[in-house]
Protein backbone atom coordinates (compact mmCIF):
# COMPACT_ATOMS: atom_id res chain seq x y z
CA UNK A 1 41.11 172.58 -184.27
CA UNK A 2 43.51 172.66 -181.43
CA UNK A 3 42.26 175.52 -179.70
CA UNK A 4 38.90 176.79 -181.13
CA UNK A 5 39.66 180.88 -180.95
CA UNK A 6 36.68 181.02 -183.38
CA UNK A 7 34.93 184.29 -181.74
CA UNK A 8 31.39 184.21 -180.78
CA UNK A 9 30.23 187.52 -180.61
CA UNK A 10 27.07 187.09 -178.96
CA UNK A 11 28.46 185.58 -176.43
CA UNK A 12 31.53 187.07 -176.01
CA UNK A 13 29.71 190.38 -174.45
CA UNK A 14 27.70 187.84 -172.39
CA UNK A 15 31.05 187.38 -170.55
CA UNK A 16 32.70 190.89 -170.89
CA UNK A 17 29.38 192.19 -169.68
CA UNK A 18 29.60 189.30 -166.55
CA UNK A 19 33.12 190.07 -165.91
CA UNK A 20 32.64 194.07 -165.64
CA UNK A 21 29.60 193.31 -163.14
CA UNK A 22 31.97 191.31 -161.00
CA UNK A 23 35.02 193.27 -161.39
CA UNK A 24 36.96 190.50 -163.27
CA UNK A 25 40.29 191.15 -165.31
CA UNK A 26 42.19 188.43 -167.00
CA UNK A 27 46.24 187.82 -166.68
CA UNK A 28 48.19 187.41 -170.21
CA UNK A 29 49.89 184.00 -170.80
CA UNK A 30 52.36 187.03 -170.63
CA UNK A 31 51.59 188.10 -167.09
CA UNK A 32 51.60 184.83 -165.65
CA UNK A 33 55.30 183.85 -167.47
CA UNK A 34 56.61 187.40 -166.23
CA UNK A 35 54.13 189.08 -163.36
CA UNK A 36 56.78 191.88 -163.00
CA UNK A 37 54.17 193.19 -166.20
CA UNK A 38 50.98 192.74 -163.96
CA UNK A 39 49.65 196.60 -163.46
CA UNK A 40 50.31 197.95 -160.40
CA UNK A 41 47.04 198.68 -159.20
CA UNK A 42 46.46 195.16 -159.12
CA UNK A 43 49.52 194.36 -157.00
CA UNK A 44 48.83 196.57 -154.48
CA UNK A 45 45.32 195.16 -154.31
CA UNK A 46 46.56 191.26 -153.64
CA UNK A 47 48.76 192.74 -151.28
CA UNK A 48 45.68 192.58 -149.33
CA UNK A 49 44.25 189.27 -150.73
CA UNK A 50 44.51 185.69 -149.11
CA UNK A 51 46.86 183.03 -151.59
CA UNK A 52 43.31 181.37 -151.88
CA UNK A 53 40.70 183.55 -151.00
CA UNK A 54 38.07 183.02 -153.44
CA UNK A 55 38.69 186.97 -155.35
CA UNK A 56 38.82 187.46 -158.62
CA UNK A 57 42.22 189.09 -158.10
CA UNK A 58 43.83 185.54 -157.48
CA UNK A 59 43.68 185.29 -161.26
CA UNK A 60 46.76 187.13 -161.48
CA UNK A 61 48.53 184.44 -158.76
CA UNK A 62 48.25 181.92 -161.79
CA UNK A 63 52.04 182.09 -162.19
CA UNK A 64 54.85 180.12 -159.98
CA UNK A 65 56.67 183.38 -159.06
CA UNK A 66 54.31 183.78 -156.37
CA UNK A 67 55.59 185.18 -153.12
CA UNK A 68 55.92 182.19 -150.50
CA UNK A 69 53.26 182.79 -148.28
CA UNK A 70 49.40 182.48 -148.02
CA UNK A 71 48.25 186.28 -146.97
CA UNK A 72 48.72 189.08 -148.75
CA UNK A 73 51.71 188.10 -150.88
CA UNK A 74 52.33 189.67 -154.43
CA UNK A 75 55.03 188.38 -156.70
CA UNK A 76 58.97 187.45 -156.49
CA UNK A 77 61.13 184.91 -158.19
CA UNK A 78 60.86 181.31 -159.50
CA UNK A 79 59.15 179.16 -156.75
CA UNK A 80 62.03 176.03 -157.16
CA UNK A 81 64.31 173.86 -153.91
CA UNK A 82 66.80 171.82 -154.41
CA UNK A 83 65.99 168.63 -152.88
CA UNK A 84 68.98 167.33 -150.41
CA UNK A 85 71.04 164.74 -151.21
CA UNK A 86 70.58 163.22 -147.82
CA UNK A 87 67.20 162.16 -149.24
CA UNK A 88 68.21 161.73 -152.64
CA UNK A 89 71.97 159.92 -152.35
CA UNK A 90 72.71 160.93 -156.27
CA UNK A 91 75.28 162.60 -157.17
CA UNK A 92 73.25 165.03 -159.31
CA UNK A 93 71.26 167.41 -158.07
CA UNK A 94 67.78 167.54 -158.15
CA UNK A 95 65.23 171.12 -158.54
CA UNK A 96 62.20 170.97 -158.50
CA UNK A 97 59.14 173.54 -158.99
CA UNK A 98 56.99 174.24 -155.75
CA UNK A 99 53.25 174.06 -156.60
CA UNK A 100 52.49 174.96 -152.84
CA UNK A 101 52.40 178.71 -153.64
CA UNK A 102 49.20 178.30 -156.06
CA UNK A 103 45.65 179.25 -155.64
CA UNK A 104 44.63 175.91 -154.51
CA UNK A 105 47.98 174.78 -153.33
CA UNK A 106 48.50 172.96 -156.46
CA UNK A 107 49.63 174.35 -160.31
CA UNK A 108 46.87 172.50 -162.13
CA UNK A 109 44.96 175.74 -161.42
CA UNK A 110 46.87 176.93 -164.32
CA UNK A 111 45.80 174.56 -166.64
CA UNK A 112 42.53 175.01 -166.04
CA UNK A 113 43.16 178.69 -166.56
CA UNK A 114 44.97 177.59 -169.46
CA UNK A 115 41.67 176.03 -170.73
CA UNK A 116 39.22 178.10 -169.46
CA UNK A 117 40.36 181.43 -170.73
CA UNK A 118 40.59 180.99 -174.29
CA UNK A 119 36.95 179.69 -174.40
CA UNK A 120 35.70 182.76 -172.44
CA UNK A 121 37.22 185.73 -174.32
CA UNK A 122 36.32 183.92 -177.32
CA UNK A 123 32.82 183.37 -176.48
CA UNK A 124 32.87 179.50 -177.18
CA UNK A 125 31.75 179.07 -173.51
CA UNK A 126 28.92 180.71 -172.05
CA UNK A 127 29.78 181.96 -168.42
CA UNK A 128 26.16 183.05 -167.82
CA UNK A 129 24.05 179.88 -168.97
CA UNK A 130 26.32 176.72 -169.13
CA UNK A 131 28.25 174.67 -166.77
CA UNK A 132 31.82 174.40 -167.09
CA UNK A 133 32.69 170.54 -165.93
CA UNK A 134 35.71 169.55 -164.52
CA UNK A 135 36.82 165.46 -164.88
CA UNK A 136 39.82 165.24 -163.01
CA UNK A 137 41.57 162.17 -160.59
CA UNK A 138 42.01 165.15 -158.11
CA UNK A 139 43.85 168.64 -158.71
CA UNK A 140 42.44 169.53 -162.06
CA UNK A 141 39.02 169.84 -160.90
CA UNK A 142 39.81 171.99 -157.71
CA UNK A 143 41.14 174.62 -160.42
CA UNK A 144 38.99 174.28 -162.59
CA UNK A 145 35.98 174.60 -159.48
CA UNK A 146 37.80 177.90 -158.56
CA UNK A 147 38.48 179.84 -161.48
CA UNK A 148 35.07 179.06 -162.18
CA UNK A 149 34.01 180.54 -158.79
CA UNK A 150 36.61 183.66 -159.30
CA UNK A 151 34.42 184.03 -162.26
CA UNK A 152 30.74 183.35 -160.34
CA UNK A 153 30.29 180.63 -163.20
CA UNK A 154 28.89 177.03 -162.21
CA UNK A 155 30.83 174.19 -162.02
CA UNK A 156 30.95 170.67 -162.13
CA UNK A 157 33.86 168.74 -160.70
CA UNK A 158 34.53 165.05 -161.17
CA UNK A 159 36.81 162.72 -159.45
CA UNK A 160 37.42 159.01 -158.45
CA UNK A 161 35.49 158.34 -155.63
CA UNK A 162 38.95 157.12 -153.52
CA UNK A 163 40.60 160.20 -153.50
CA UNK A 164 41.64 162.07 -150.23
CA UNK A 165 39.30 163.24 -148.21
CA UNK A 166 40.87 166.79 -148.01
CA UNK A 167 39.99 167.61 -151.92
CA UNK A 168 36.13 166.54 -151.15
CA UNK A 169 35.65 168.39 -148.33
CA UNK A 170 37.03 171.81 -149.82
CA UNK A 171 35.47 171.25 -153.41
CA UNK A 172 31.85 171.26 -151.50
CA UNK A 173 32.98 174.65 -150.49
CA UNK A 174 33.36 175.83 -153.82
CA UNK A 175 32.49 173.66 -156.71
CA UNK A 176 28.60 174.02 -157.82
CA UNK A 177 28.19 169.99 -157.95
CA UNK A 178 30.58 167.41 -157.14
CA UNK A 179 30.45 163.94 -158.63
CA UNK A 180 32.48 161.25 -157.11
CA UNK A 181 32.74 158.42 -159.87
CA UNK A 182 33.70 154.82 -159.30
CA UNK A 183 37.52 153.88 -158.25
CA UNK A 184 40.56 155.24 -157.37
CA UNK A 185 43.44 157.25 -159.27
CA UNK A 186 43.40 155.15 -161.90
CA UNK A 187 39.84 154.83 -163.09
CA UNK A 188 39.94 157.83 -165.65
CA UNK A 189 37.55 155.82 -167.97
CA UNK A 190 34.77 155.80 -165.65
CA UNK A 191 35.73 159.58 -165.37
CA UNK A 192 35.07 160.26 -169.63
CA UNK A 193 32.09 157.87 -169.45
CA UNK A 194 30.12 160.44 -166.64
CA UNK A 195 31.40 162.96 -169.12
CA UNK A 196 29.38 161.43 -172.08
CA UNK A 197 26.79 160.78 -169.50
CA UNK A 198 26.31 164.20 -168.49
CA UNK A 199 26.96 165.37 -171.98
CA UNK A 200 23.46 163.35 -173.18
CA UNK A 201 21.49 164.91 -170.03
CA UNK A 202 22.23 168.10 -170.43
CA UNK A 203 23.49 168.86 -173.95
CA UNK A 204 24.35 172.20 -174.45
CA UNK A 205 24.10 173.42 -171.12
CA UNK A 206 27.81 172.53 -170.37
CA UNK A 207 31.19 172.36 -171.75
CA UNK A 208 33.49 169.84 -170.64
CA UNK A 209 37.29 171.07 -170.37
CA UNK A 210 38.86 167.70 -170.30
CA UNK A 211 42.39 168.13 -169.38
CA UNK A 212 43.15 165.30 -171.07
CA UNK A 213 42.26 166.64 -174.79
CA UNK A 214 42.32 170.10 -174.37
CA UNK A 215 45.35 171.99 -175.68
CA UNK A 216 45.08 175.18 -173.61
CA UNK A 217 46.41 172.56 -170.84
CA UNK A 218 49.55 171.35 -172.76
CA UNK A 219 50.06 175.41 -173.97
CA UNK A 220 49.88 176.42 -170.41
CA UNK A 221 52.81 174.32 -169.05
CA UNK A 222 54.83 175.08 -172.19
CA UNK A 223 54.53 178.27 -172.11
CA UNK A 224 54.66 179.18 -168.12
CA UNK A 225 55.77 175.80 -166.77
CA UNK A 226 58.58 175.88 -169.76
CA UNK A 227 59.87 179.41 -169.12
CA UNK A 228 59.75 178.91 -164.94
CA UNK A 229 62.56 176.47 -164.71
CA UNK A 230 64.24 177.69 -167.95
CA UNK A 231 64.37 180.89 -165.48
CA UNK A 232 65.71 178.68 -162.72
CA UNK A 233 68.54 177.14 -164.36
CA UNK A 234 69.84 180.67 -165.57
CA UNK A 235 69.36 181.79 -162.13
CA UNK A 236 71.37 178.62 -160.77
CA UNK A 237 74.64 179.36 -163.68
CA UNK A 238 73.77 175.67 -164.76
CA UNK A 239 76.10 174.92 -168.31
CA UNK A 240 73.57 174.10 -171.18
CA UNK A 241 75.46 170.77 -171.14
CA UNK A 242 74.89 169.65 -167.57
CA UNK A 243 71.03 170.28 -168.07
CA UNK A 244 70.38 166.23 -168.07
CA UNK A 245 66.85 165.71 -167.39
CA UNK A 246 63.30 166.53 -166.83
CA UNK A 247 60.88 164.24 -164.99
CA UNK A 248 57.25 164.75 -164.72
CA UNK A 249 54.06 162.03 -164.08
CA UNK A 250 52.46 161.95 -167.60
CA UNK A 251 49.09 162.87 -165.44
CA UNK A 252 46.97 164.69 -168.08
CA UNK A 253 50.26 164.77 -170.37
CA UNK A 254 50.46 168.86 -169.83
CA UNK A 255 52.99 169.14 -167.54
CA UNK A 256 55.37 167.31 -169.89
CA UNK A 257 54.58 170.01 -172.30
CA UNK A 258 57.16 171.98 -170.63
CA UNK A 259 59.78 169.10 -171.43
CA UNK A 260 59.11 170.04 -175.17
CA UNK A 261 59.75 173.87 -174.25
CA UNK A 262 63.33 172.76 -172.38
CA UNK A 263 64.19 170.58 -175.31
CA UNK A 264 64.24 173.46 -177.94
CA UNK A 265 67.23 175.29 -175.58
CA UNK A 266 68.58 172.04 -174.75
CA UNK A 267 68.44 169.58 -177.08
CA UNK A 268 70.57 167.13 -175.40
CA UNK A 269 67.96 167.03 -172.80
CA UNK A 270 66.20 163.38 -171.60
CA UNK A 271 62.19 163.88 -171.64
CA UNK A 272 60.96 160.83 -168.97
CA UNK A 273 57.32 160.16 -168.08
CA UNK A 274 56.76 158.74 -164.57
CA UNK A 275 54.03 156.58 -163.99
CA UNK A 276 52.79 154.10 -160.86
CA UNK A 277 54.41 150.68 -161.05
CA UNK A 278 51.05 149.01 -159.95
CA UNK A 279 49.55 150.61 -163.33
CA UNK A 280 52.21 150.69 -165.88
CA UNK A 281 50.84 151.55 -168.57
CA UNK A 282 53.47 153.41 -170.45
CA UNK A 283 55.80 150.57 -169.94
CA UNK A 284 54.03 147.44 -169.85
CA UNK A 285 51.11 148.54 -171.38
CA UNK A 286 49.40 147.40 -167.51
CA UNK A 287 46.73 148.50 -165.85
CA UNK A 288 45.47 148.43 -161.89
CA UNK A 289 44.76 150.60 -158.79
CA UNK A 290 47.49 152.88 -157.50
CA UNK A 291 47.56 155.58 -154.79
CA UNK A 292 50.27 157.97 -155.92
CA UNK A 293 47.23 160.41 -156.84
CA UNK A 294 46.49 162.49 -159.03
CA UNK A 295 48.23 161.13 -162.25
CA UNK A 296 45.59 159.34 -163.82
CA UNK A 297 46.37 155.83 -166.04
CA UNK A 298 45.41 153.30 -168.25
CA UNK A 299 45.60 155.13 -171.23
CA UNK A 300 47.88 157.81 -173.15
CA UNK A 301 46.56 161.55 -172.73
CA UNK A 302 45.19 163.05 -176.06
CA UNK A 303 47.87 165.82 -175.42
CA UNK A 304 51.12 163.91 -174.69
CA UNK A 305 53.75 164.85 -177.69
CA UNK A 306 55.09 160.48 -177.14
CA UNK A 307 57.33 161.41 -179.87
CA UNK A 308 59.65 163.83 -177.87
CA UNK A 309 59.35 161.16 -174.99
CA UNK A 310 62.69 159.50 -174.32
CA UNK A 311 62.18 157.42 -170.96
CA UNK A 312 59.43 156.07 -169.12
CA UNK A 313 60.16 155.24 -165.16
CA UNK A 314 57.37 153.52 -163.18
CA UNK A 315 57.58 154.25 -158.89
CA UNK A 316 56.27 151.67 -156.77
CA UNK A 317 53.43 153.67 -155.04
CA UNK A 318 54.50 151.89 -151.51
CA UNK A 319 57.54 154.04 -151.65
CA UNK A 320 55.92 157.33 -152.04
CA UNK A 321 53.50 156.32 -149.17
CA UNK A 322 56.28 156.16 -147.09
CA UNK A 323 58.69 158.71 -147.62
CA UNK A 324 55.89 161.09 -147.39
CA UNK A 325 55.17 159.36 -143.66
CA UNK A 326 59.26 160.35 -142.97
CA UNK A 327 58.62 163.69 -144.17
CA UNK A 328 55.64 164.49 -141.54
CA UNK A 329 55.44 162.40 -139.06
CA UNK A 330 57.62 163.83 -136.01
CA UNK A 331 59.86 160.65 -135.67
CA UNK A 332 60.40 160.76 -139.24
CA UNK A 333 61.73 164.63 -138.95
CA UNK A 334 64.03 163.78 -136.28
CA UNK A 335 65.28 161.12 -137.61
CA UNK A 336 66.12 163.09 -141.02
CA UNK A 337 67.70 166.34 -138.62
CA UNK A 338 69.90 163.53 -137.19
CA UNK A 339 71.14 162.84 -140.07
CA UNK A 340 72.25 166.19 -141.17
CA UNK A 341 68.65 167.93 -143.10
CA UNK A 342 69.15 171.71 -142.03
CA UNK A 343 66.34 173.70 -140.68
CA UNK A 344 65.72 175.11 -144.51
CA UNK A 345 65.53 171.17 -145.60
CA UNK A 346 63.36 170.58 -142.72
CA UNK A 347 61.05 173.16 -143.38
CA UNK A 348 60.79 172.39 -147.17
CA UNK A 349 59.31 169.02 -146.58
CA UNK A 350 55.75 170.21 -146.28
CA UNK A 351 56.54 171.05 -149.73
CA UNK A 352 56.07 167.36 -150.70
CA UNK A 353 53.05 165.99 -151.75
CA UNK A 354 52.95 162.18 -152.69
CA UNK A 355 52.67 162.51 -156.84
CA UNK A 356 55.49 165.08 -156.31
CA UNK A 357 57.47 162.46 -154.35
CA UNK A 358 57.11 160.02 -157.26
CA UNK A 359 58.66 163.18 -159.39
CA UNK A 360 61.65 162.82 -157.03
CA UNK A 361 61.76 159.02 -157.18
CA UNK A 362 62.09 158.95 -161.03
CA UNK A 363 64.73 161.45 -161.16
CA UNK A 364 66.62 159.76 -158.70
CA UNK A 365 66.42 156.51 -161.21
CA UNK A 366 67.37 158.68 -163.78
CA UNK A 367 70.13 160.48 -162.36
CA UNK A 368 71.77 156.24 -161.54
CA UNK A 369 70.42 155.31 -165.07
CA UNK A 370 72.60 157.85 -166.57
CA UNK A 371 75.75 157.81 -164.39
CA UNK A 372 74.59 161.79 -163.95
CA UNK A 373 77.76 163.65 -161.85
CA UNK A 374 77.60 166.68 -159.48
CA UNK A 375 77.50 169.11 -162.16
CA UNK A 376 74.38 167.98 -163.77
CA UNK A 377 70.72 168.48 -163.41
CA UNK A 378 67.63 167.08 -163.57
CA UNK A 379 64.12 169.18 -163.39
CA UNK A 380 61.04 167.89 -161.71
CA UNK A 381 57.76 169.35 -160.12
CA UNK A 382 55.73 169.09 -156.80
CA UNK A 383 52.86 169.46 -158.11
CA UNK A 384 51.29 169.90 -154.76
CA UNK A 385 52.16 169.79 -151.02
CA UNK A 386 51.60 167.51 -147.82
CA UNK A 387 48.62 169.56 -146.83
CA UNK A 388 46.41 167.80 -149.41
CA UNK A 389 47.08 164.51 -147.67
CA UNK A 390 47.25 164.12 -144.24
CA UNK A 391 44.37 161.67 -143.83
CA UNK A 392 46.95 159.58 -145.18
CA UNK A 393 48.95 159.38 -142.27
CA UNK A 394 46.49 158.37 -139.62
CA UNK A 395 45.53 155.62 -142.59
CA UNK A 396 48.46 154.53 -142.46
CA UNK A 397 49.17 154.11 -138.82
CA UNK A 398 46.46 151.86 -138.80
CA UNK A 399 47.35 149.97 -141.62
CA UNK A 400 51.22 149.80 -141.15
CA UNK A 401 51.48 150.84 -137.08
CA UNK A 402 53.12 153.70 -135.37
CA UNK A 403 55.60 155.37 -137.54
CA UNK A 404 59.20 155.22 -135.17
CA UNK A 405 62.47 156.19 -135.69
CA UNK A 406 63.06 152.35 -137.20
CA UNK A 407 60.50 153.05 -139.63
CA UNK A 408 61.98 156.36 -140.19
CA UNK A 409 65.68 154.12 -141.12
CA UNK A 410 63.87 151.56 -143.34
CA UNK A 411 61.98 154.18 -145.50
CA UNK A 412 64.95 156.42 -146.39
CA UNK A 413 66.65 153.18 -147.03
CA UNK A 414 64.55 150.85 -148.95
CA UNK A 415 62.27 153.90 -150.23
CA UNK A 416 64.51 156.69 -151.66
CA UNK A 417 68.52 155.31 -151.24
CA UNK A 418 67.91 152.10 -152.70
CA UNK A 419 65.90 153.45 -155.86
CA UNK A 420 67.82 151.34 -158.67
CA UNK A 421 67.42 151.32 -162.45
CA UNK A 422 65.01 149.10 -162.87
CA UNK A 423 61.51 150.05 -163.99
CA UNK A 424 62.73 152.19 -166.85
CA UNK A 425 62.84 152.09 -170.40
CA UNK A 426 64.69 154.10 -172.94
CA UNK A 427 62.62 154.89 -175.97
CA UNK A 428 63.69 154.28 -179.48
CA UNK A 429 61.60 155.34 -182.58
CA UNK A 430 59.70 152.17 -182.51
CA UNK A 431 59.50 152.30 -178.67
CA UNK A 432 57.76 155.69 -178.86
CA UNK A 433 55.77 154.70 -182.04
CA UNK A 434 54.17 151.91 -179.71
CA UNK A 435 53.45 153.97 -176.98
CA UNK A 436 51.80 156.57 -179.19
CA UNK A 437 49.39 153.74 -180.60
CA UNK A 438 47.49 153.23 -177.97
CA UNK A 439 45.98 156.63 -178.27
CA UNK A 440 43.49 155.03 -180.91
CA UNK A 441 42.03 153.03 -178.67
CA UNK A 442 40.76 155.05 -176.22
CA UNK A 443 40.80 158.48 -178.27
CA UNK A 444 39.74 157.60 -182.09
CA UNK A 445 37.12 154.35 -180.66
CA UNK A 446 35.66 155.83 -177.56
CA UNK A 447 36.06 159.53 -177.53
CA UNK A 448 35.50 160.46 -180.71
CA UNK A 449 38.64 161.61 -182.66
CA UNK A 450 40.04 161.28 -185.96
CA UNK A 451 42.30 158.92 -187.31
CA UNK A 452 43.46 161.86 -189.79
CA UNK A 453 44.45 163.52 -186.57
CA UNK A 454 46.39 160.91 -184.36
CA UNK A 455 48.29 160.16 -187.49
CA UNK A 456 49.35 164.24 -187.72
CA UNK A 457 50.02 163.92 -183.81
CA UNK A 458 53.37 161.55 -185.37
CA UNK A 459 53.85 162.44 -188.55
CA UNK A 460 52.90 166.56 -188.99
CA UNK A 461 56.29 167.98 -188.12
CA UNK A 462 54.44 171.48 -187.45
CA UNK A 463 51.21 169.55 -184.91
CA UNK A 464 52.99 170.49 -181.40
CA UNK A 465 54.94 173.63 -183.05
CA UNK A 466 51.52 175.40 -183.87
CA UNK A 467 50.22 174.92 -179.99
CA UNK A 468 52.45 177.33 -178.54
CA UNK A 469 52.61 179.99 -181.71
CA UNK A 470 48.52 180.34 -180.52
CA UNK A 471 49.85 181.64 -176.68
CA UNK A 472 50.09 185.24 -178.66
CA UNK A 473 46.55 185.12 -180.13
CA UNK A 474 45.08 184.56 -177.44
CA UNK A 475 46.91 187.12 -175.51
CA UNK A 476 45.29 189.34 -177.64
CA UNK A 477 42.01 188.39 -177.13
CA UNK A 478 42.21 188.71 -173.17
CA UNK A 479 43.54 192.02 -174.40
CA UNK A 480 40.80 192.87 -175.65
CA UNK A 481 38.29 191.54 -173.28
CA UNK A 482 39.78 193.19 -170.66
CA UNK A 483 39.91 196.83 -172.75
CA UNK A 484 35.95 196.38 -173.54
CA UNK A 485 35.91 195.74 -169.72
CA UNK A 486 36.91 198.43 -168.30
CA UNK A 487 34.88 200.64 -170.77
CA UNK A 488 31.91 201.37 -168.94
């Protein structure tokens, strides 16, 4: 089953019951596409509310038309820049989404709500006696560790061991248990085996919402991420025909879900999957350590549609690393006002965060791949901002030295200018068949799924179409929750 909306009744009122006592409402797949709907009682109240204050409230912030700021915000347009072409030098341009203006500071708090929510209304996850456990290489489990705190439910976040210090130190604010596993971004094996560890300790006493199996995580981004920057490009007057590309890190394989959603209005549309070049495993079928985090590797996501994949670009992490030193260290900003970045460009760099720089990367080496002009467009994400890494940069200062203005020259030169067109791959059928395979070996031989069920993943022409037609459903159900909520 992709989504199990099976209802448990029992407990089901276990969490409407949990919910009233903590004065909990759920947002509609509905609400967080189009938050002009949210009521207006609840507006006024996060007019008062902190962007991540830990209140029940910031449920309804699960949406990227958040206002722009971090107190007492409510809702607005599309959260999207345009990233200059001093940085870029392409001739197309290059939007992408802003995960900044999050709960969290970074979207995968949606797809954890994306996840979460369908379990709870339907009672297939007990808020009240089990665990709800969080294996993630970074942003996943902060969401997951504070919708489950909106909620007062326990939680279990997991992530590589190497990650920044930043998302350790504010997960032991707010997760219930934190478990660093061995590695860095890339070790997402050692990630499912704690999972089956923890699932043979303690049974049914958790659920695990892997992000890289569970649906609600690919329906989330097709749905919301899908109709954010299908919003954009209306709002920008950009010609169905000029709509080129959209770039995302396959990650967990959600975000790409939204590729799917652009591909229906625009079917000329390039799908591309970035990945690190020190762990290509998309187009080498590689493996190794990387540190463009949180994108996970060395295997294909559960939830990755490979079929309606037509590129694969790998980013040499070095690169990010260094173009996210231009865009905070002061010499770096100088040197990038010298050259012509207005004070709105300037400001927008804290925008940046290093997966969302390897976004930028591989649309840049798409838009020279494809000879893309000034009238055409490519679509990327930040999925989060500077903020989550500046241990980074004193890192590396003392791996690399002071970061000066020559630094500044050689990392907009070799870094972002001199992006070329190597490291990609077009897909054909085969191509795409290939990369699908190696689902089976770490989904149908170590996790547990069904060969019946990879081979519908290719071959059922209605497997991805029947993800999204569930988004109403379950609308219904939070519905419905919320209704028996608010009858006291």
């Amino acid at each position: 089953m992709l989504i199990n909306l099976n209802v448990n009744e029992e407990v089901r009122k276990k969490n409407i019951q949990r919910c009233r006592e903590k004065n909990v409402l759920l947002p509609t797949f509905k609400q967080m596409m189009d938050p002009t709907t949210v009521p207006a009682d609840i507006k006024e109240k996060l007019s008062h509310v902190g962007l991540w204050d830990v209140d029940p409230l910031n449920l309804f912030r699960i949406t990227w038309k958040n206002e722009p700021t971090k107190q007492g915000g409510t809702f607005g347009g599309v959260n999207y820049i345009e990233v200059p072409r001093e940085i870029t030098g392409v001739k197309a341009r290059i939007l992408a989404l802003v995960g900044k203006w999050f709960p969290t500071g970074a979207h995968k708090v949606g797809a954890t709500y994306g996840c979460l929510a369908p379990a709870l209304v339907s009672g297939n996850f007990d808020s009240v006696n089990q665990q709800a456990v969080w294996p993630s290489t970074g942003n996943y489990c902060r969401g997951g560790a504070y919708n489950s705190a909106l909620l007062n439910c326990d939680s279990i976040a997991i992530l590589p061991e190497e990650m920044s210090q930043e998302r350790f130190n504010w997960l032991k604010e707010v997760a219930g248990e934190v478990i660093a596993t061995p590695g860095c971004e890339s070790n997402v094996k050692e990630i499912f085996d704690k999972c089956h560890e923890l699932d043979a300790e303690r049974g049914n006493h958790i659920v695990i919402f892997n992000q890289f199996d569970q649906f609600g995580n690919y329906l989330w981004h097709y749905k919301v991420t899908g109709a954010a920057i299908l919003e954009a490009l209306k709002q920008e007057n950009v010609a169905p025909e000029n709509v080129r590309g959209y770039v995302s890190a396959t990650g967990s394989g959600g975000t790409l879900a939204a590729g799917d959603f652009l591909k229906e209005h625009f079917p000329s549309l390039k799908i591309v999957a970035a990945e690190a070049l020190q762990c290509p495993t998309l187009l080498r079928n590689g493996f190794g350590g990387h540190r463009i985090e949180g994108i996970g590797d060395k295997h294909v996501p559960w939830v990755h549609n490979v079929k309606n994949t037509d590129m694969i670009a790998a980013i040499d992490d070095q690169d990010c690393i260094d173009l996210y030193r231009l865009f905070n260290e002061p010499a770096g900003i100088e040197y990038l006002k010298k050259i012509g970045l207005d004070s709105k460009a300037i400001d927008e760099l804290q925008l940046y965060g290093i997966s969302g720089i390897g976004n930028v990367l591989a649309a840049m080496k798409v838009a020279k791949y494809y000879e893309l002009t000034e009238e055409d467009v490519i679509f990327t994400v930040l999925t989060d901002s500077s903020e989550m890494y500046t241990s980074r940069l004193k890192e590396q200062d003392e791996i690399q030295g002071k970061f000066d203005e020559s630094a500044a020259i050689r990392a907009l030169a070799a870094c972002a200018h001199a992006q070329g067109i190597d490291n990609l791959k077009e897909l054909t059928y085969y191509d795409r068949l290939a990369v699908h395979n190696l689902k089976y070996y770490t989904w149908v031989e170590q996790q547990g799924k069904t060969y019946e069920e990879i081979n519908a993943q290719w071959y059922d022409k209605n497997y991805w179409k029947d993800i999204p037609a569930m988004a109403d459903q379950i609308d219904e159900l939070i519905e419905s929750f919320n209704k028996e909520i608010l009858a006291k």
